[in-house]
PDB file of N, CA and C in Angstrom:
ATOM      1  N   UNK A   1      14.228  -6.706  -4.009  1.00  0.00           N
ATOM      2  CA  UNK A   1      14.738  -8.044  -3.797  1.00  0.00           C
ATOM      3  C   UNK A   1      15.947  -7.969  -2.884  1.00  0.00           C
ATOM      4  N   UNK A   2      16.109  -8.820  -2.199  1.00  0.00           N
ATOM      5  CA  UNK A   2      17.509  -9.368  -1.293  1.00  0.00           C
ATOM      6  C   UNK A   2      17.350 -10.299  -1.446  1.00  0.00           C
ATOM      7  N   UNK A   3      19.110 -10.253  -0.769  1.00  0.00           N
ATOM      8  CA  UNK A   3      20.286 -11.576  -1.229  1.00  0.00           C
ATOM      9  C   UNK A   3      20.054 -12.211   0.148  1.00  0.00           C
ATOM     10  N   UNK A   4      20.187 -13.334  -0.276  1.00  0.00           N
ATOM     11  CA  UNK A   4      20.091 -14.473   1.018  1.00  0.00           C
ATOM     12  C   UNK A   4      21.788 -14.618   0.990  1.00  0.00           C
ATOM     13  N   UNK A   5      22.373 -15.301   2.091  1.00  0.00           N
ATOM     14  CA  UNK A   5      23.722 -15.639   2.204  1.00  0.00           C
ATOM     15  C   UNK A   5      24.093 -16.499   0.856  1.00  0.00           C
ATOM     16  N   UNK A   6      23.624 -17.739   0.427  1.00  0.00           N
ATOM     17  CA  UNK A   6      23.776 -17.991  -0.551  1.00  0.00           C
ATOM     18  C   UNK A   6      23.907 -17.070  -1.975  1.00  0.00           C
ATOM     19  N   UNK A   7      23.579 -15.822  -1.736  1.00  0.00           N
ATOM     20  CA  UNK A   7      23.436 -15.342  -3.149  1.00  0.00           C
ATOM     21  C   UNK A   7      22.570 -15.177  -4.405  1.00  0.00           C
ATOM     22  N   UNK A   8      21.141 -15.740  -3.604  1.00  0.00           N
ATOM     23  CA  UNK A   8      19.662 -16.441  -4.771  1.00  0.00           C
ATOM     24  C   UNK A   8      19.126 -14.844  -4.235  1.00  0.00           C
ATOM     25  N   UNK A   9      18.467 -14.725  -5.509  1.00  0.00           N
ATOM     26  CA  UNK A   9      17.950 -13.217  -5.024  1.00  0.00           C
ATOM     27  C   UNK A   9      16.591 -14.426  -4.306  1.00  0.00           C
ATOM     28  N   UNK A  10      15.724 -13.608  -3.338  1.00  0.00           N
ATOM     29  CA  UNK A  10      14.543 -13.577  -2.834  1.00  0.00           C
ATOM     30  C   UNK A  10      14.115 -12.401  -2.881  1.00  0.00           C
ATOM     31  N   UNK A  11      12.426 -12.611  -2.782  1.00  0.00           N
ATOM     32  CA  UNK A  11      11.436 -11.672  -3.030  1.00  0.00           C
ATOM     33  C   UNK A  11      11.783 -11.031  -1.997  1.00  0.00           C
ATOM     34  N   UNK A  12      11.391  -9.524  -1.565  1.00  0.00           N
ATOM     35  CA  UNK A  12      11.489  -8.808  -0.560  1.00  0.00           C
ATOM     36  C   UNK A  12       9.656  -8.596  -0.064  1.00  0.00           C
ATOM     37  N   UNK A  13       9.222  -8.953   1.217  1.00  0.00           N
ATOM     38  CA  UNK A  13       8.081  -8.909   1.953  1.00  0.00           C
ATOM     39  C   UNK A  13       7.526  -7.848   1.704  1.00  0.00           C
ATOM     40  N   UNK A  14       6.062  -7.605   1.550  1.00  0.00           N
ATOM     41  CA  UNK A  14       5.780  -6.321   1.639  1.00  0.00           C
ATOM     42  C   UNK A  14       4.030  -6.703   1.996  1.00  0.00           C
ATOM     43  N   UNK A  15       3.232  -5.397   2.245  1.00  0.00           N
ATOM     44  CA  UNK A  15       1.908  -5.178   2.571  1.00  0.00           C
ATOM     45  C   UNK A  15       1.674  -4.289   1.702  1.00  0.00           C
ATOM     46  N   UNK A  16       0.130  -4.653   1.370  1.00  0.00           N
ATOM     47  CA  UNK A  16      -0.600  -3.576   0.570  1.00  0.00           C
ATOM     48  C   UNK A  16      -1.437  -2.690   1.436  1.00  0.00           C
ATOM     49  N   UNK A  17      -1.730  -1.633   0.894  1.00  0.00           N
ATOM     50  CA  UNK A  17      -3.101  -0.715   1.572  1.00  0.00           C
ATOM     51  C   UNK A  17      -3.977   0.054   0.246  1.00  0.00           C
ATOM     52  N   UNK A  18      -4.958  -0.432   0.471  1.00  0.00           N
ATOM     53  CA  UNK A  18      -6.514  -0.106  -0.493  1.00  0.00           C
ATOM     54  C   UNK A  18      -7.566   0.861   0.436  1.00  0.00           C
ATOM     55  N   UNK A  19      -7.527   1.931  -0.122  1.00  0.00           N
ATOM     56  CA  UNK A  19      -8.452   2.867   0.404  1.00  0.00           C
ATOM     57  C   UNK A  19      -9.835   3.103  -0.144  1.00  0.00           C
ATOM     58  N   UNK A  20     -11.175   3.063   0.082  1.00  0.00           N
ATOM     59  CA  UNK A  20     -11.948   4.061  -0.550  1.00  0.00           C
ATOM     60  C   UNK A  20     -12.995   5.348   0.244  1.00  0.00           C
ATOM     61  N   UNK A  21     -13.155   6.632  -0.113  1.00  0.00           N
ATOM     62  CA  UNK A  21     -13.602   7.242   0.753  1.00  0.00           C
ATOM     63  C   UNK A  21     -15.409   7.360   0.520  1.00  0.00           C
ATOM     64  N   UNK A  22     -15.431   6.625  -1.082  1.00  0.00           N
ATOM     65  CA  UNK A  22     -17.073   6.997  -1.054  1.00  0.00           C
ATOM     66  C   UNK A  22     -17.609   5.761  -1.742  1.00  0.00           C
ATOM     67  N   UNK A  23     -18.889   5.618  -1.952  1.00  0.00           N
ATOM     68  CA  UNK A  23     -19.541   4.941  -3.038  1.00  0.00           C
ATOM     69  C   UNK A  23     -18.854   5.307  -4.410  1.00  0.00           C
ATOM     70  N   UNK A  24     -18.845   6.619  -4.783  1.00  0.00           N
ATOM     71  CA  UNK A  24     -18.830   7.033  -5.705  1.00  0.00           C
ATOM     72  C   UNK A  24     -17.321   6.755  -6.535  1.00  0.00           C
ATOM     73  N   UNK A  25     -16.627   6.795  -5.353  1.00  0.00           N
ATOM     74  CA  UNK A  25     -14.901   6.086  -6.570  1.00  0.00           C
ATOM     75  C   UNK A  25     -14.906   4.663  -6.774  1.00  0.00           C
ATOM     76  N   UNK A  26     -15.606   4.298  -5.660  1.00  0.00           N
ATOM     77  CA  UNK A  26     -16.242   2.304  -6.047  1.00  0.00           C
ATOM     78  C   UNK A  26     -16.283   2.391  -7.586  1.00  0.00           C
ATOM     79  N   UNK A  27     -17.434   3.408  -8.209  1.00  0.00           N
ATOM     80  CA  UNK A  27     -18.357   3.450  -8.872  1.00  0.00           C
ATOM     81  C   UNK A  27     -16.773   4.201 -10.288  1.00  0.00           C
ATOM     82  N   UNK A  28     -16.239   4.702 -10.441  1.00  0.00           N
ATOM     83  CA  UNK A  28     -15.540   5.973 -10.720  1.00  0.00           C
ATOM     84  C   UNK A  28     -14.181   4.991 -11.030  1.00  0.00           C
ATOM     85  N   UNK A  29     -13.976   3.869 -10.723  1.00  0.00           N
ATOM     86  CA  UNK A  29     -12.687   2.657 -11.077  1.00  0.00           C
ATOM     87  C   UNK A  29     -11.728   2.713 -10.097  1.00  0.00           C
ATOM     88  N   UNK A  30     -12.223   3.427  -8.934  1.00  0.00           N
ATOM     89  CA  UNK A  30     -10.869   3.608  -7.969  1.00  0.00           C
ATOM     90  C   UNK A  30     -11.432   2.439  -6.727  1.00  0.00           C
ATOM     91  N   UNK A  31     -12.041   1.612  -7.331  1.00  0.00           N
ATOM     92  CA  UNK A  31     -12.404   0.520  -6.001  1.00  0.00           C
ATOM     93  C   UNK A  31     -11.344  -0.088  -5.551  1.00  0.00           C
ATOM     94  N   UNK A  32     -11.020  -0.919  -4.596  1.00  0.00           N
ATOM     95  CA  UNK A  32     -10.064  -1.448  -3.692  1.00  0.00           C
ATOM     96  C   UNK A  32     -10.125  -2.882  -4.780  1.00  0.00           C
ATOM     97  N   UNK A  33     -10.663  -3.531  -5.323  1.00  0.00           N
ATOM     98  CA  UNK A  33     -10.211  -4.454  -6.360  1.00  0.00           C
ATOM     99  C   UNK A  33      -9.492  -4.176  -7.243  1.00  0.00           C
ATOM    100  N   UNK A  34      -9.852  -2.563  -7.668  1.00  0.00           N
ATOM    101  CA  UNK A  34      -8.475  -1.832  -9.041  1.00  0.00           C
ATOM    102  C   UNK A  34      -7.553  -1.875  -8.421  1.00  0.00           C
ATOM    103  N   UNK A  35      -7.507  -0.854  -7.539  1.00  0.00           N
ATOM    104  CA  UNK A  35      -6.205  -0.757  -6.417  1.00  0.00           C
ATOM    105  C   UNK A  35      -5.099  -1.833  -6.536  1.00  0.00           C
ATOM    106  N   UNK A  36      -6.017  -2.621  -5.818  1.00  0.00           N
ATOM    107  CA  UNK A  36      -5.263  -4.013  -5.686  1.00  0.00           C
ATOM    108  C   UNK A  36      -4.703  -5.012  -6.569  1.00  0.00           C
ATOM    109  N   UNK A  37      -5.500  -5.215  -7.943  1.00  0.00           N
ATOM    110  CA  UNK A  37      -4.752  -5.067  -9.261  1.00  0.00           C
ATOM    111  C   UNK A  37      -3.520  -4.806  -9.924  1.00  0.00           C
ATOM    112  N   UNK A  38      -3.372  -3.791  -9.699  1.00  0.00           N
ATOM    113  CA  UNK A  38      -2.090  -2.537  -9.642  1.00  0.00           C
ATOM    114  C   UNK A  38      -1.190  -2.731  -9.103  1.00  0.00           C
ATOM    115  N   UNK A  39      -1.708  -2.759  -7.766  1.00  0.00           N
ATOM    116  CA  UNK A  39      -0.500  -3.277  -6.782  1.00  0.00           C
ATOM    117  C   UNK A  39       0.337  -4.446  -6.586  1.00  0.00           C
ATOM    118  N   UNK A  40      -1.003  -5.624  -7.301  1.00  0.00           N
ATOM    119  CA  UNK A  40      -0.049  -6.751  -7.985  1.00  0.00           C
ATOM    120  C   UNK A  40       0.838  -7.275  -8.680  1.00  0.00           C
ATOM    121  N   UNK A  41       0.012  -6.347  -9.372  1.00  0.00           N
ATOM    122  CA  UNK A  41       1.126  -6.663 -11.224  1.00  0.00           C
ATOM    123  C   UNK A  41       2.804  -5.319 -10.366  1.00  0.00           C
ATOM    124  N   UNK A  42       2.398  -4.767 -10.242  1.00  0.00           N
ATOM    125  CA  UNK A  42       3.668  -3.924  -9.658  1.00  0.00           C
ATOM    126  C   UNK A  42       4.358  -5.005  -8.888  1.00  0.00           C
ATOM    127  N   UNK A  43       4.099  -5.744  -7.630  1.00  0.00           N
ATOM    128  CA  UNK A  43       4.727  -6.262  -7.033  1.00  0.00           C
ATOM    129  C   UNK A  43       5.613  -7.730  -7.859  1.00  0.00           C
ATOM    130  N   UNK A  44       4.559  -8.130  -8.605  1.00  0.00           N
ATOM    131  CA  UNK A  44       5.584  -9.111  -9.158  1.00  0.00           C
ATOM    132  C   UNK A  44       6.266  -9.144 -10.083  1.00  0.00           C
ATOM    133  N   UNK A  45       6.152  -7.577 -11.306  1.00  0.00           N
ATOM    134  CA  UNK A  45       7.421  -7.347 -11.794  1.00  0.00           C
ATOM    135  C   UNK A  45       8.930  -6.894 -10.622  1.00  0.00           C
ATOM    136  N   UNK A  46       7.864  -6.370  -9.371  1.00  0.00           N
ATOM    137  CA  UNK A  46       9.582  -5.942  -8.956  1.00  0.00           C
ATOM    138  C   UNK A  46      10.370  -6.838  -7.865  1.00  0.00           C
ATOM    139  N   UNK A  47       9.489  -7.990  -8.009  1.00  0.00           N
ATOM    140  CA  UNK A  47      10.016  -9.377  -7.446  1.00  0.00           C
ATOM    141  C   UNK A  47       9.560  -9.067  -5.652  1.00  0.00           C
ATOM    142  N   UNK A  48       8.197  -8.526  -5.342  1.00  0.00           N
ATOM    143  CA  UNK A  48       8.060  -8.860  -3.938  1.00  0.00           C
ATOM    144  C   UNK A  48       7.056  -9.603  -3.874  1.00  0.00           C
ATOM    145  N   UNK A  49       6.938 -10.096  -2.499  1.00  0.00           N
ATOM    146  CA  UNK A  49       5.798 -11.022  -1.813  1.00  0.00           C
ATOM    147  C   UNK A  49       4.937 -10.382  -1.269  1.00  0.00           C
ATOM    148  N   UNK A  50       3.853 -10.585  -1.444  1.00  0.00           N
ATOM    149  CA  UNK A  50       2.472  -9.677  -0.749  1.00  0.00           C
ATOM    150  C   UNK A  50       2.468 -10.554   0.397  1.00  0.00           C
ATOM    151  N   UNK A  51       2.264 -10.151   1.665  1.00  0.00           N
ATOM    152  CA  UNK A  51       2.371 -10.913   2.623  1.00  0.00           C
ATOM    153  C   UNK A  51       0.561 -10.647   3.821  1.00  0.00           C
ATOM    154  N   UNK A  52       0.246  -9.427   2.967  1.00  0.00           N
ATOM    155  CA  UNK A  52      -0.488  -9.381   4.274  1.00  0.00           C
ATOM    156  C   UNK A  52      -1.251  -7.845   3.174  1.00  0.00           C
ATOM    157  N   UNK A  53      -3.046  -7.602   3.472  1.00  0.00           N
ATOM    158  CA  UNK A  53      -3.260  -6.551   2.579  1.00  0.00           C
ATOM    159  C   UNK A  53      -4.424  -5.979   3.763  1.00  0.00           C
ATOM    160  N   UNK A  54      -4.464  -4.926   3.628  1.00  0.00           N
ATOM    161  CA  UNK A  54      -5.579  -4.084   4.723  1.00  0.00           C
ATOM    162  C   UNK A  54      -6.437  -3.213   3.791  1.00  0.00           C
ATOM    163  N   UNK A  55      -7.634  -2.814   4.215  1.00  0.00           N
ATOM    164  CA  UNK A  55      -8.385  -2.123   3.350  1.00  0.00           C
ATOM    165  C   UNK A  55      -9.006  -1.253   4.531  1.00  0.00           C
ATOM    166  N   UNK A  56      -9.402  -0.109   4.033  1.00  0.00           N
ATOM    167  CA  UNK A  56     -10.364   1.481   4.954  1.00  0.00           C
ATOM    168  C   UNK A  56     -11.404   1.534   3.595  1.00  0.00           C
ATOM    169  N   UNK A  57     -12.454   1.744   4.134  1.00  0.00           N
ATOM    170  CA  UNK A  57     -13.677   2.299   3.668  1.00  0.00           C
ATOM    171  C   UNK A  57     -14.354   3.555   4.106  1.00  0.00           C
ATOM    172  N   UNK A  58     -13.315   4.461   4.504  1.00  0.00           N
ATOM    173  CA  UNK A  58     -13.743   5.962   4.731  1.00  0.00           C
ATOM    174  C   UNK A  58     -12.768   6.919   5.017  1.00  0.00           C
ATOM    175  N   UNK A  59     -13.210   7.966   5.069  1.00  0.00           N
ATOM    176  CA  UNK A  59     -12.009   9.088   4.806  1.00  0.00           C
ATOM    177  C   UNK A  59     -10.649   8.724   5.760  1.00  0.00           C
ATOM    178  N   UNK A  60      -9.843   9.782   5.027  1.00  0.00           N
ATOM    179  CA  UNK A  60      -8.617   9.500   5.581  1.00  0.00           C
ATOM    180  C   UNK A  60      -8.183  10.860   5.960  1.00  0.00           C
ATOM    181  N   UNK A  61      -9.182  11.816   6.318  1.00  0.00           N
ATOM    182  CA  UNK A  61      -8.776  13.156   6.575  1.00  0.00           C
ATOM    183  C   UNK A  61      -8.333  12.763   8.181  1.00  0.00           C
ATOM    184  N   UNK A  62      -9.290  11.811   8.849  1.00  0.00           N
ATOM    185  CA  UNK A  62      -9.002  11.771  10.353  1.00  0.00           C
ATOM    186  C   UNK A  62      -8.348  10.905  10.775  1.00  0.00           C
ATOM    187  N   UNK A  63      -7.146  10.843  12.076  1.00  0.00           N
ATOM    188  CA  UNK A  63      -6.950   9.325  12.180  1.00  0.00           C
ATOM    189  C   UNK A  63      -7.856   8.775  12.577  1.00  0.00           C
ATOM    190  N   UNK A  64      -7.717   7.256  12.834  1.00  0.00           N
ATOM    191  CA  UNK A  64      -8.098   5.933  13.373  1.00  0.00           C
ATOM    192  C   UNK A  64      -8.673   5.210  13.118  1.00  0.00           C
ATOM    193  N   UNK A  65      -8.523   4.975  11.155  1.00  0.00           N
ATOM    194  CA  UNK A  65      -9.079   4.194  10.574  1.00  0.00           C
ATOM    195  C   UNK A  65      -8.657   2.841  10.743  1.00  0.00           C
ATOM    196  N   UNK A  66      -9.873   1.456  10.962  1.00  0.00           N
ATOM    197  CA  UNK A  66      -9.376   0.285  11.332  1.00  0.00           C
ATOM    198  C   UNK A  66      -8.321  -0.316  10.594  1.00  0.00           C
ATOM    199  N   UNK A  67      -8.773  -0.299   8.943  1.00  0.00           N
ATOM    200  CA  UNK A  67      -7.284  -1.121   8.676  1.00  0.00           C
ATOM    201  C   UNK A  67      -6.100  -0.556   8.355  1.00  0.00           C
ATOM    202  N   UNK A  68      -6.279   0.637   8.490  1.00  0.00           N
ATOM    203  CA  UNK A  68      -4.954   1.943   9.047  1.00  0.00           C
ATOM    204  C   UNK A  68      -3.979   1.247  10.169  1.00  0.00           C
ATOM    205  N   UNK A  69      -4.916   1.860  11.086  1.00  0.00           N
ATOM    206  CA  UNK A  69      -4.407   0.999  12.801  1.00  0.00           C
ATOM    207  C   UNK A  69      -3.868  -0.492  12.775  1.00  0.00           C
ATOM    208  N   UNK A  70      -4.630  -1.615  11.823  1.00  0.00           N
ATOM    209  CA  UNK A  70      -3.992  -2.960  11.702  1.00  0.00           C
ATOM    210  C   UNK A  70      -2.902  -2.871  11.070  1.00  0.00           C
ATOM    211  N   UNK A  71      -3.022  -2.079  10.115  1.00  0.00           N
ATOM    212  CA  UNK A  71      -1.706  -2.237   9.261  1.00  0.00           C
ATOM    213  C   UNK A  71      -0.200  -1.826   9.745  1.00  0.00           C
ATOM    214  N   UNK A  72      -0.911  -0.462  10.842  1.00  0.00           N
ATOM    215  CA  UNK A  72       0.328   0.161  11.752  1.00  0.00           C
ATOM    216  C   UNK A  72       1.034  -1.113  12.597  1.00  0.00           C
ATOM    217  N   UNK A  73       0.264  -1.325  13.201  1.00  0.00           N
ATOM    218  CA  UNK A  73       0.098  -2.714  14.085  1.00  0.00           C
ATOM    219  C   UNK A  73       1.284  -3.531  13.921  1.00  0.00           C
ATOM    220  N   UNK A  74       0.963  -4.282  12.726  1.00  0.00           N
ATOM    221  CA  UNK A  74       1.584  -5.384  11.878  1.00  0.00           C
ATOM    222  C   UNK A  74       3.035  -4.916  11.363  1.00  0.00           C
ATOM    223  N   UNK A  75       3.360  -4.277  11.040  1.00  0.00           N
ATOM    224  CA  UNK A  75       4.130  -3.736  10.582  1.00  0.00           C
ATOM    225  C   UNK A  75       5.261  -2.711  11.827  1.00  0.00           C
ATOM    226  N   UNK A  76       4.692  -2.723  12.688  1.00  0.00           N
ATOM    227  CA  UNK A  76       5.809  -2.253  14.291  1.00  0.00           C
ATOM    228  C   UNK A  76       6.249  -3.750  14.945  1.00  0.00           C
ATOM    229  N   UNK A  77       4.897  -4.816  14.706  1.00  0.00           N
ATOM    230  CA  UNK A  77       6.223  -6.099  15.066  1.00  0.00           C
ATOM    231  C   UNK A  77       6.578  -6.645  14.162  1.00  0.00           C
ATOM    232  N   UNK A  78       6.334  -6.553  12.431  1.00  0.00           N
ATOM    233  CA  UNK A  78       7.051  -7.434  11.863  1.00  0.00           C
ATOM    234  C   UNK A  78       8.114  -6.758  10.899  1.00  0.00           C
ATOM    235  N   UNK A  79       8.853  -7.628  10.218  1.00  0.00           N
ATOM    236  CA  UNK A  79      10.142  -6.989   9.676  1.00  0.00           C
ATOM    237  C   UNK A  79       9.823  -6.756   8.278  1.00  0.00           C
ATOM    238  N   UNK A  80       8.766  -6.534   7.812  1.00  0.00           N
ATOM    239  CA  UNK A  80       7.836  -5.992   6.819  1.00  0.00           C
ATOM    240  C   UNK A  80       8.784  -4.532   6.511  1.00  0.00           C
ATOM    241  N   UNK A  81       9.390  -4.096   5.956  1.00  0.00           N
ATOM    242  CA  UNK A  81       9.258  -2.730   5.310  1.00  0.00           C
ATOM    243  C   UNK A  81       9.367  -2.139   4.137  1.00  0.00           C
ATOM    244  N   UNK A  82       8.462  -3.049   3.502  1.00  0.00           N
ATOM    245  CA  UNK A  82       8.040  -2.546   2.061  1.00  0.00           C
ATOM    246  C   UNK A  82       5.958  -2.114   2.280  1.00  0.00           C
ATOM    247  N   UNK A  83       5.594  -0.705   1.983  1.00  0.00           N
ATOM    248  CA  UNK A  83       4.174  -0.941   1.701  1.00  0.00           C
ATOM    249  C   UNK A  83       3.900  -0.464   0.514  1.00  0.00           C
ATOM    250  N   UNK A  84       2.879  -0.905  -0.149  1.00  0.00           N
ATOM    251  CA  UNK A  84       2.686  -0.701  -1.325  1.00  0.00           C
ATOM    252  C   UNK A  84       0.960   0.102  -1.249  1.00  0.00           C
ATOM    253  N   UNK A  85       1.320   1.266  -1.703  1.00  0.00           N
ATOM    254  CA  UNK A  85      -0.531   1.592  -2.186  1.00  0.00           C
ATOM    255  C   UNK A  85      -0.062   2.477  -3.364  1.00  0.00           C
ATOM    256  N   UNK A  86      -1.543   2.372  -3.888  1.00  0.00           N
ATOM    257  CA  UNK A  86      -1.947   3.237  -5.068  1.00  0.00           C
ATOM    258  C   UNK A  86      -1.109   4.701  -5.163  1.00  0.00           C
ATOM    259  N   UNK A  87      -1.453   5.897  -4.570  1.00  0.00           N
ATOM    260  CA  UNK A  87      -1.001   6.726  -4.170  1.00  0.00           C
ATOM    261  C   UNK A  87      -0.978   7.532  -2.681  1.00  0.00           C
ATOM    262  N   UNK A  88      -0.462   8.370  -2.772  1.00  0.00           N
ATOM    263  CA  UNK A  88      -0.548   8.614  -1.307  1.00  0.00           C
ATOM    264  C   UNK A  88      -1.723   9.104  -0.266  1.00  0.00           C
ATOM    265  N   UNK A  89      -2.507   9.769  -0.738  1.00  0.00           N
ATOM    266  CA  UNK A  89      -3.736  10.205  -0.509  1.00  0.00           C
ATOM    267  C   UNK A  89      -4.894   8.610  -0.304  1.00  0.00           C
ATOM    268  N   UNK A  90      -4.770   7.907  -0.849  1.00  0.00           N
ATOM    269  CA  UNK A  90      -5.030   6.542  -0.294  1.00  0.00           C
ATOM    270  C   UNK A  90      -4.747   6.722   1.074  1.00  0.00           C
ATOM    271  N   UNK A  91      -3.488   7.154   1.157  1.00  0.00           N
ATOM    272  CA  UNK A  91      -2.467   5.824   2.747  1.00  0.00           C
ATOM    273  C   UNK A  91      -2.676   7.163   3.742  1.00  0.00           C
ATOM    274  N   UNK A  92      -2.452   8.299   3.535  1.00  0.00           N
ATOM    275  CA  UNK A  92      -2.954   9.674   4.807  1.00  0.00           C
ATOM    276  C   UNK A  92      -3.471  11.138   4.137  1.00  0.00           C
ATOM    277  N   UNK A  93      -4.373  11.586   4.665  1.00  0.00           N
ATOM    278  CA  UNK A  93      -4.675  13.023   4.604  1.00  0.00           C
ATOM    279  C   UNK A  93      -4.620  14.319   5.615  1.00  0.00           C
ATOM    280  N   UNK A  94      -3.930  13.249   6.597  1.00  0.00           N
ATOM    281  CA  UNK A  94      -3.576  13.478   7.999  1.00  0.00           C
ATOM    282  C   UNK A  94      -1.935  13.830   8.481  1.00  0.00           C
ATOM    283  N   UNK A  95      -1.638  14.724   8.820  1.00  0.00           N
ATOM    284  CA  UNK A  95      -0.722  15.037   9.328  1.00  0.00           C
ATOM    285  C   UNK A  95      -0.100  13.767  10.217  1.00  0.00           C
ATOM    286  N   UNK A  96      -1.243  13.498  11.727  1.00  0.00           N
ATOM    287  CA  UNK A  96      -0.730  12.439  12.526  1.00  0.00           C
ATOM    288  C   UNK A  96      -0.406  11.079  11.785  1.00  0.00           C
ATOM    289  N   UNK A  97      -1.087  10.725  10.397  1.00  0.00           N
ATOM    290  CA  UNK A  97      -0.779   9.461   9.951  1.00  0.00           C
ATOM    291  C   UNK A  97       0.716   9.506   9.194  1.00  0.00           C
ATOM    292  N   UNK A  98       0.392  10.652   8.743  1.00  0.00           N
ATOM    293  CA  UNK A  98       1.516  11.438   7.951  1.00  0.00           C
ATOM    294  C   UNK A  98       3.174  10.897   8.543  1.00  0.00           C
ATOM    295  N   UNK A  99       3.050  11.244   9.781  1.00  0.00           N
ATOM    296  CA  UNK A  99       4.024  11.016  10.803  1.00  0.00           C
ATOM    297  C   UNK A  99       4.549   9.718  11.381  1.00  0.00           C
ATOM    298  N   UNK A 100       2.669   8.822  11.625  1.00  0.00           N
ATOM    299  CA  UNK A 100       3.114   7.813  11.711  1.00  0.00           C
ATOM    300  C   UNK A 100       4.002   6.813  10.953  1.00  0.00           C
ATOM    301  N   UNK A 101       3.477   7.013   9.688  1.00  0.00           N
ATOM    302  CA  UNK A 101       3.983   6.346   8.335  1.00  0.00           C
ATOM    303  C   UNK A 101       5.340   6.381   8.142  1.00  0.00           C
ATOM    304  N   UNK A 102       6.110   7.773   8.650  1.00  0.00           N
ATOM    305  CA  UNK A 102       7.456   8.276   8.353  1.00  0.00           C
ATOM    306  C   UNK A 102       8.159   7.464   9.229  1.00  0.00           C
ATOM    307  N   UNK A 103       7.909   7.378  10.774  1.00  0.00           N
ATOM    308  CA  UNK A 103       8.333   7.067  12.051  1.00  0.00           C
ATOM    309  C   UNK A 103       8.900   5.604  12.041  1.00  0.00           C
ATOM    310  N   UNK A 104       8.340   5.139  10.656  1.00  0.00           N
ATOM    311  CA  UNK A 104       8.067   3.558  10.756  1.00  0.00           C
ATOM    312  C   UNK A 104       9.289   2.946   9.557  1.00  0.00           C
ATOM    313  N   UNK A 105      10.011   4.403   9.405  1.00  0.00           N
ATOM    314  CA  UNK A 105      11.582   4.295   7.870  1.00  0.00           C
ATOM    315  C   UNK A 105      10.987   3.119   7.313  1.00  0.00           C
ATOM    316  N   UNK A 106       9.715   3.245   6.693  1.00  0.00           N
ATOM    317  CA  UNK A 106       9.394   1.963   5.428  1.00  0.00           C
ATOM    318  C   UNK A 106       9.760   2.621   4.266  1.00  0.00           C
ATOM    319  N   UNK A 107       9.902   1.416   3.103  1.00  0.00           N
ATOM    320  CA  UNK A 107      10.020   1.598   1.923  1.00  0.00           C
ATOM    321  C   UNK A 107       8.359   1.918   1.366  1.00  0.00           C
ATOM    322  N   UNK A 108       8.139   3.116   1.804  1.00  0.00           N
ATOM    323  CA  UNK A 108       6.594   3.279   0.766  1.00  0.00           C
ATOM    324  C   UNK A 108       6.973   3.344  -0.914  1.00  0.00           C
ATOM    325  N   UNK A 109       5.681   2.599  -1.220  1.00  0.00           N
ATOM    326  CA  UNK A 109       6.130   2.380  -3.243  1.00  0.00           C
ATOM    327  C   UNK A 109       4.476   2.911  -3.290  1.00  0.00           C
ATOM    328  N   UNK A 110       4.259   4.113  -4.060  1.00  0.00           N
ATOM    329  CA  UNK A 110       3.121   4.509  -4.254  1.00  0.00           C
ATOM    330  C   UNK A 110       2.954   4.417  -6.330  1.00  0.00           C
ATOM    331  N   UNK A 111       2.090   3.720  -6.727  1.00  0.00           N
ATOM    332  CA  UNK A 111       1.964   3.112  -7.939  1.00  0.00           C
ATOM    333  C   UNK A 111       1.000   3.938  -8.479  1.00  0.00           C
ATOM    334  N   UNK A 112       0.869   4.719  -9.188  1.00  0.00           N
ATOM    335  CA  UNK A 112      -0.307   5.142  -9.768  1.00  0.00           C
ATOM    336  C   UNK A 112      -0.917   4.549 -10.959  1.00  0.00           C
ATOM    337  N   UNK A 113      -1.861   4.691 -11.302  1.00  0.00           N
ATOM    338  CA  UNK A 113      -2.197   3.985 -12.511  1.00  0.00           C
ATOM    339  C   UNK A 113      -1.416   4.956 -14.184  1.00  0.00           C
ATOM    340  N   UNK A 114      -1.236   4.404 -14.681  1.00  0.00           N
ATOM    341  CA  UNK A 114      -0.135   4.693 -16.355  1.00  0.00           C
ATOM    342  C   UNK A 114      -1.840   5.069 -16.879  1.00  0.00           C
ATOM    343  N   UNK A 115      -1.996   6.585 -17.428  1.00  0.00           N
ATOM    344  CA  UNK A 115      -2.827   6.747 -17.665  1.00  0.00           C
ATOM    345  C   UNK A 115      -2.603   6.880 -19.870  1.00  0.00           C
ATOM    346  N   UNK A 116      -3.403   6.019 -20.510  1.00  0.00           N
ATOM    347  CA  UNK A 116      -2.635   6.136 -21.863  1.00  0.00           C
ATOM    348  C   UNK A 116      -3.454   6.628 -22.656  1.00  0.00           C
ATOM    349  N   UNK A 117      -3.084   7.289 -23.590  1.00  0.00           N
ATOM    350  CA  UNK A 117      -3.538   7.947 -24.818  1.00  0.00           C
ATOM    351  C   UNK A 117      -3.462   7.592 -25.950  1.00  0.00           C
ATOM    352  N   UNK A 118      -5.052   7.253 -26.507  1.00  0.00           N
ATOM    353  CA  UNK A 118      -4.878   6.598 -27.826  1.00  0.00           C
ATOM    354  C   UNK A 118      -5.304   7.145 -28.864  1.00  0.00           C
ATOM    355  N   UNK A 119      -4.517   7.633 -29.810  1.00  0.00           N
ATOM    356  CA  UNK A 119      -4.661   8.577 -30.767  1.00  0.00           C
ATOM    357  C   UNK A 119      -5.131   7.436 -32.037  1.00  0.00           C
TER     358      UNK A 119
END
């Protein structure tokens, strides 16, 4: 959250990113609807605005995945620097994305799922 001149907290902007690399984590609970779930309820306990969400449907070992590239995009002209994904392996498996991601001093918030044990 930030302070406006007045002093009212406001939400702080942010983007999501939802990855999947197969059928099989669709299938396995790691679909881009869980993801995104997660990333919700996270964002509005910690008081941000989802402003904008991108999704990849294949590996992330290589660059130049499309909503990789949009999300880079969006986020070099806007004053966006909060992103939010699942974990990191979602967002690069790539060195070059690796870099890109850094280059870009965002606030990455990587959320994993609270895995619980019921005895």
């Amino acid at each position: 959250m930030r302070k406006s001149k007045s002093h009212i907290t406001l939400p702080s902007d942010a983007v999501k990113y939802g990855r999947v690399s197969s059928k099989e984590q669709e299938k396995e609970g790691f679909s881009i609807p869980a993801q995104f779930k997660l990333l919700d309820q996270y964002a509005q306990t910690q008081g941000l605005k989802i402003v904008r969400e991108f999704v990849d449907a294949e590996t992330a070992k290589r660059p130049g995945r499309t909503g990789f590239e949009e999300m880079i995009k969006f986020l070099k002209r806007s004053s966006v620097r909060v992103l939010l994904v699942e974990k990191t392996d979602r967002l690069y498996r790539n060195l070059k994305d690796y870099v890109t991601i850094d280059e870009l001093n965002l606030e990455n918030t990587f959320r994993q799922r609270e895995h619980h044990s019921f005895a």
